[in-house]
Structure formats: C-alpha cells, structure tokens
N, C-alpha and C. Protein backbone atom coordinates (compact mmCIF):
# COMPACT_ATOMS: atom_id res chain seq x y z
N UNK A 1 74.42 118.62 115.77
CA UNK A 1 75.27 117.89 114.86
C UNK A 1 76.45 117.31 115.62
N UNK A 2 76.61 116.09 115.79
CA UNK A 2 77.75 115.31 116.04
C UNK A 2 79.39 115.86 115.07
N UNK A 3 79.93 115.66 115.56
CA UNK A 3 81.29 116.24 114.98
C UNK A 3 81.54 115.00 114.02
N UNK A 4 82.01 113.75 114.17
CA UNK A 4 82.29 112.63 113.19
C UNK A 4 81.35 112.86 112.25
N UNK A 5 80.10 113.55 112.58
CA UNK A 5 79.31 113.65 111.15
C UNK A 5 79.75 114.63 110.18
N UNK A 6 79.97 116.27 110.97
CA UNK A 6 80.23 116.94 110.05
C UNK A 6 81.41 116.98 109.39
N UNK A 7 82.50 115.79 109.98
CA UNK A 7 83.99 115.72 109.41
C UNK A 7 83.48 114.70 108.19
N UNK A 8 82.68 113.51 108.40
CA UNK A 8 82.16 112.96 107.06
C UNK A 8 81.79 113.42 106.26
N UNK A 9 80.96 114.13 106.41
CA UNK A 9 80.78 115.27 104.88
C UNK A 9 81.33 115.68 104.10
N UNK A 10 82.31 116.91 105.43
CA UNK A 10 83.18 117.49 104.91
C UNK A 10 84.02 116.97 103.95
N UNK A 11 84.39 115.48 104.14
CA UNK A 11 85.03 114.92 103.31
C UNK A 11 84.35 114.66 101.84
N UNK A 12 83.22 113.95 101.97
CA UNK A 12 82.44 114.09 101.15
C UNK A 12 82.53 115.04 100.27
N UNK A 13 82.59 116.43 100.83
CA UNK A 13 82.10 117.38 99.96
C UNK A 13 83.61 117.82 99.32
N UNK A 14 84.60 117.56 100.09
CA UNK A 14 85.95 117.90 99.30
C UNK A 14 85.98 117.16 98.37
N UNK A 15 85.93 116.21 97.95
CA UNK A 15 86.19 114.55 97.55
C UNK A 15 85.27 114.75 96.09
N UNK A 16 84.24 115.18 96.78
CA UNK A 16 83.46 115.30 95.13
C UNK A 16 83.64 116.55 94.36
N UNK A 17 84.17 117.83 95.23
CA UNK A 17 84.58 118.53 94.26
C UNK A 17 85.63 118.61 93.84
N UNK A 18 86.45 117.79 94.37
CA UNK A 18 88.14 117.66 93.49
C UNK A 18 87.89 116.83 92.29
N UNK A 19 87.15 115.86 92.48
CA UNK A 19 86.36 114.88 91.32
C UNK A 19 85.81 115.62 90.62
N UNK A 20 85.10 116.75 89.95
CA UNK A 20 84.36 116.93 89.81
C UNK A 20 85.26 117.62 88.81
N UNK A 21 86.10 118.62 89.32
CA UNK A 21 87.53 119.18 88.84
C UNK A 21 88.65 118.57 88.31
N UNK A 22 88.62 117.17 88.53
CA UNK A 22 89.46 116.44 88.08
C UNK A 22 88.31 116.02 86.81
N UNK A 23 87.83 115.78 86.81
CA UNK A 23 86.87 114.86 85.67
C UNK A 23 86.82 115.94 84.11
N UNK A 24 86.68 117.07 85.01
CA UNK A 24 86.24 118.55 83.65
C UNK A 24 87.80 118.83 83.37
N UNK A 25 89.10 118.76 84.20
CA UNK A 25 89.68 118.83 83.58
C UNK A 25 91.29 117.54 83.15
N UNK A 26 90.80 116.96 83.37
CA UNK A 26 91.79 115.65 83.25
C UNK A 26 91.05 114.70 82.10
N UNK A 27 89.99 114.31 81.55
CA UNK A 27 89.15 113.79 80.81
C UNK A 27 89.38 112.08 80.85
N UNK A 28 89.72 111.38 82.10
CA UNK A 28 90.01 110.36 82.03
C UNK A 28 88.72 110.02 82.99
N UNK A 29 88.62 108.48 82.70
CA UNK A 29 87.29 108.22 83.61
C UNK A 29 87.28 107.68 84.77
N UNK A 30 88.46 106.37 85.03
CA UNK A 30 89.05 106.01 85.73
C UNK A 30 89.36 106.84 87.26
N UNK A 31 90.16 107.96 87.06
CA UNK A 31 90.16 109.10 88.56
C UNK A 31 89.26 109.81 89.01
N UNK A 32 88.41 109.91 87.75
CA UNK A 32 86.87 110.27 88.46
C UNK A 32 86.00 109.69 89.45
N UNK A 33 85.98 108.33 88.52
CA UNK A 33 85.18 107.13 89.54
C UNK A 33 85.79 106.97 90.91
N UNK A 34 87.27 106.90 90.86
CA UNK A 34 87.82 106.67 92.44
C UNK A 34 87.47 107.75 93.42
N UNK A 35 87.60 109.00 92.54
CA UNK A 35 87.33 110.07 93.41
C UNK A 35 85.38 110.57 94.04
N UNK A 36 84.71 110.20 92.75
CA UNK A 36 83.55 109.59 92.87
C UNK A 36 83.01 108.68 94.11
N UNK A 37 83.53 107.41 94.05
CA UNK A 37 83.59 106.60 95.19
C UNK A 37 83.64 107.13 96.41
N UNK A 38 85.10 107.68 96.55
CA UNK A 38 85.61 108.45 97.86
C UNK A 38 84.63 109.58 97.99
N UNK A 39 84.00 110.13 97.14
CA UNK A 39 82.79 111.20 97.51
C UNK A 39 81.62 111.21 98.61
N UNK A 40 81.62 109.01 97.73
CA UNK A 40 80.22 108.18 98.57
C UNK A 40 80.52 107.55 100.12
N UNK A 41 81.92 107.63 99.89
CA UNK A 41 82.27 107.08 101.26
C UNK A 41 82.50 107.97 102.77
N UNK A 42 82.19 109.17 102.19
CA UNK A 42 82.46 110.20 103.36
C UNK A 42 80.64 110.71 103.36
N UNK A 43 79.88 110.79 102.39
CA UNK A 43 78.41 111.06 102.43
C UNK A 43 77.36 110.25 102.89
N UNK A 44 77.77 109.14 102.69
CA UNK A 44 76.76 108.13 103.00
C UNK A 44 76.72 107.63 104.66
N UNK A 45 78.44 107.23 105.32
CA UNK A 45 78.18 107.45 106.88
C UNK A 45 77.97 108.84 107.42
N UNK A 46 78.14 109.70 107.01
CA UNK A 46 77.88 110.95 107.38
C UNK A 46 76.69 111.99 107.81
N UNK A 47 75.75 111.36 106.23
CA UNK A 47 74.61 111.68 106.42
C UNK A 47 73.82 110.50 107.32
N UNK A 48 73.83 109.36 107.38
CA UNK A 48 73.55 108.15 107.82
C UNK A 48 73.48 108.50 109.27
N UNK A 49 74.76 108.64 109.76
CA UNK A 49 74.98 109.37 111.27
C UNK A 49 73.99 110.89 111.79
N UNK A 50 73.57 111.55 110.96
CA UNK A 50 72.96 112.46 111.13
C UNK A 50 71.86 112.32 111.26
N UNK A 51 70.92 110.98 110.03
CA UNK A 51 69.77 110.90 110.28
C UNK A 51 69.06 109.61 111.25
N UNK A 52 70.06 109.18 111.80
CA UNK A 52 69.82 108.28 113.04
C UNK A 52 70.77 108.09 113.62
N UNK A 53 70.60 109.13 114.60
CA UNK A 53 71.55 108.84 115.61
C UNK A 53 71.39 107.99 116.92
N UNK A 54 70.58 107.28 116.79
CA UNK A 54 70.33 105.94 117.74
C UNK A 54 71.09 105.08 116.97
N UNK A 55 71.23 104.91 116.42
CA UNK A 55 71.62 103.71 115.78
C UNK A 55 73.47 104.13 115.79
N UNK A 56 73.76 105.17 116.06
CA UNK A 56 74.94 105.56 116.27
C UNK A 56 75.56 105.32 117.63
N UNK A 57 74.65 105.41 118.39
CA UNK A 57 75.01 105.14 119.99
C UNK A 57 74.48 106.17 120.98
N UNK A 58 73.23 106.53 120.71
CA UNK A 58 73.07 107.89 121.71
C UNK A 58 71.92 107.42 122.29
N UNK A 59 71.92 108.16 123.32
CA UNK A 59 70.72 107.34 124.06
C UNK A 59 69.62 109.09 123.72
N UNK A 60 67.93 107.82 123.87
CA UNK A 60 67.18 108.72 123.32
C UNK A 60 66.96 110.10 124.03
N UNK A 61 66.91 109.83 125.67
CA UNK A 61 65.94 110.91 126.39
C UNK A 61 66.80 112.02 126.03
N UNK A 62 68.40 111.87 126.74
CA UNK A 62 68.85 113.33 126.94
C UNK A 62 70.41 113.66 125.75
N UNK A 63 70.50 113.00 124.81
CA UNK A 63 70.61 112.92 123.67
C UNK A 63 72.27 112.61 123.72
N UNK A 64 72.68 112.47 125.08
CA UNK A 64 74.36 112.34 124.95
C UNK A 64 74.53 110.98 124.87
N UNK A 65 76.02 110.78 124.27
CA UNK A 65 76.64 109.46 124.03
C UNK A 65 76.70 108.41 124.77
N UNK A 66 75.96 106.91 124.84
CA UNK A 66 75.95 106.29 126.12
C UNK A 66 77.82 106.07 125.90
N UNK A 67 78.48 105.37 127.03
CA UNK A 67 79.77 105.12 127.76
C UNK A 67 79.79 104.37 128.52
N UNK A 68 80.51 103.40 128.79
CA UNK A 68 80.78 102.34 129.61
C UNK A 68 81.97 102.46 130.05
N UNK A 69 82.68 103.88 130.23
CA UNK A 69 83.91 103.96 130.90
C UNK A 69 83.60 103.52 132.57
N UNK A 70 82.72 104.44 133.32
CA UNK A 70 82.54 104.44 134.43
C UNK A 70 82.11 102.58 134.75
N UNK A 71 81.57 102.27 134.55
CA UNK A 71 81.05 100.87 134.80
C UNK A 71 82.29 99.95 134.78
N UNK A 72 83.04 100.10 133.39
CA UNK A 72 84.19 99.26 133.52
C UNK A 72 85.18 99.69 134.96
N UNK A 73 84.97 100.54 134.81
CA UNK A 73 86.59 101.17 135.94
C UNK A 73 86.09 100.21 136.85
N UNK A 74 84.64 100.14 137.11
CA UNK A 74 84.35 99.87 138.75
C UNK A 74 84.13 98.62 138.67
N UNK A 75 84.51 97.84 137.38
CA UNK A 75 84.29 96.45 137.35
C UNK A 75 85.51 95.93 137.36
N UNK A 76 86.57 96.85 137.05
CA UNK A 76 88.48 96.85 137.06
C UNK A 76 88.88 96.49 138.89
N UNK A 77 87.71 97.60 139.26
CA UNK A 77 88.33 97.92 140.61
C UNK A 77 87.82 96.55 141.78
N UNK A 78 86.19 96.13 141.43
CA UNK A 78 85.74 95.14 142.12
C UNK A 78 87.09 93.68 141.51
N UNK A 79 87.17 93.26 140.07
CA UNK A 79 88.14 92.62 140.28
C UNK A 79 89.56 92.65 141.39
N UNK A 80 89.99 93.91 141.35
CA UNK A 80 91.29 94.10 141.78
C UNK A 80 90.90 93.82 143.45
N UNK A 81 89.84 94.22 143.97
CA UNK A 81 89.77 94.20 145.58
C UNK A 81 89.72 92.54 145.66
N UNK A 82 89.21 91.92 144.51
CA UNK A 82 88.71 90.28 145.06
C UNK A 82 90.49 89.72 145.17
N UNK A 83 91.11 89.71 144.12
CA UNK A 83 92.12 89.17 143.46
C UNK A 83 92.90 89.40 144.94
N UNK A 84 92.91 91.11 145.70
CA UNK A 84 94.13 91.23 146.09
C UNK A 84 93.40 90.57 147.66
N UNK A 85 92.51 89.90 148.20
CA UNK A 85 91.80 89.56 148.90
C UNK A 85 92.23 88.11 149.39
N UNK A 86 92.71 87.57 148.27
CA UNK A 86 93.39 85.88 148.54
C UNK A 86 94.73 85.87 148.91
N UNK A 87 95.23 85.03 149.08
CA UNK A 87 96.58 84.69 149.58
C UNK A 87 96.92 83.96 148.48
N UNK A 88 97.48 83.99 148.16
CA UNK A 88 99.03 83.44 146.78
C UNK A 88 99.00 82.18 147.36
C-alpha cells in the first residue's frame, strides 16, 4: 500500500462518518451532501491509486516509484559544464 493511498481513504472514511453523524443528527440535507461529496473525494483517488498503480507512476518490474531526480541533476550539471566552457 502506497501511503497517499492510505491517507485518501483515511479521509474518506473520516468524512463519511462525520456525515453520516451529522445527517442522523443535524436533519438538514444540505451538510450532508457536502460532507457526502468530501467522502467521494478522498475514496475515489484513493481507491483508484490502489487499484492501478501504473497509472500512478510506478514502474511494473520492481514496483518502486519511477524519478527523474537523478537524470535532471545530470542534465543541470552537463548544462552548467557547457555554459561555463565559453567565454563571455
């Protein structure tokens, strides 16, 4: 389990039971639905992220996060050697 997933849930799952508690005891319909909503908005990327995580950014074989830190640095650094290479 990816962590951004299980913090989506989590939300999810707070979200719908404060709704849920708000609805049984506040009897308005209006704070339900918002809280409702906010239920769908922490469940739906959450679970989404869980059940494809390619599509999240992971690469298939060995299941960690691809990154383009390393590549950039060394594309920072080939700039910087050309740049400092000329004369002003």
């Amino acid at each position: 389990m990816r962590d951004e997933s299980v913090f989506l849930i989590g939300v999810g799952v707070f979200f719908g039971i404060v709704g849920l508690i708000y609805w049984l005891t506040a009897y308005e319909d209006a704070g339900g639905v918002l809280l409702l909503g906010t239920c769908f908005l922490g469940l739906v990327p959450g679970l989404w992220s869980l059940a494809y995580p390619i599509a999240a950014g992971h690469d298939r074989h060995n299941g960690s996060r691809r990154t383009y830190r390393a590549r950039a640095t060394v594309r920072c650094a080939t700039a910087t050697r050309r740049s400092a290479g000329k004369a002003n």
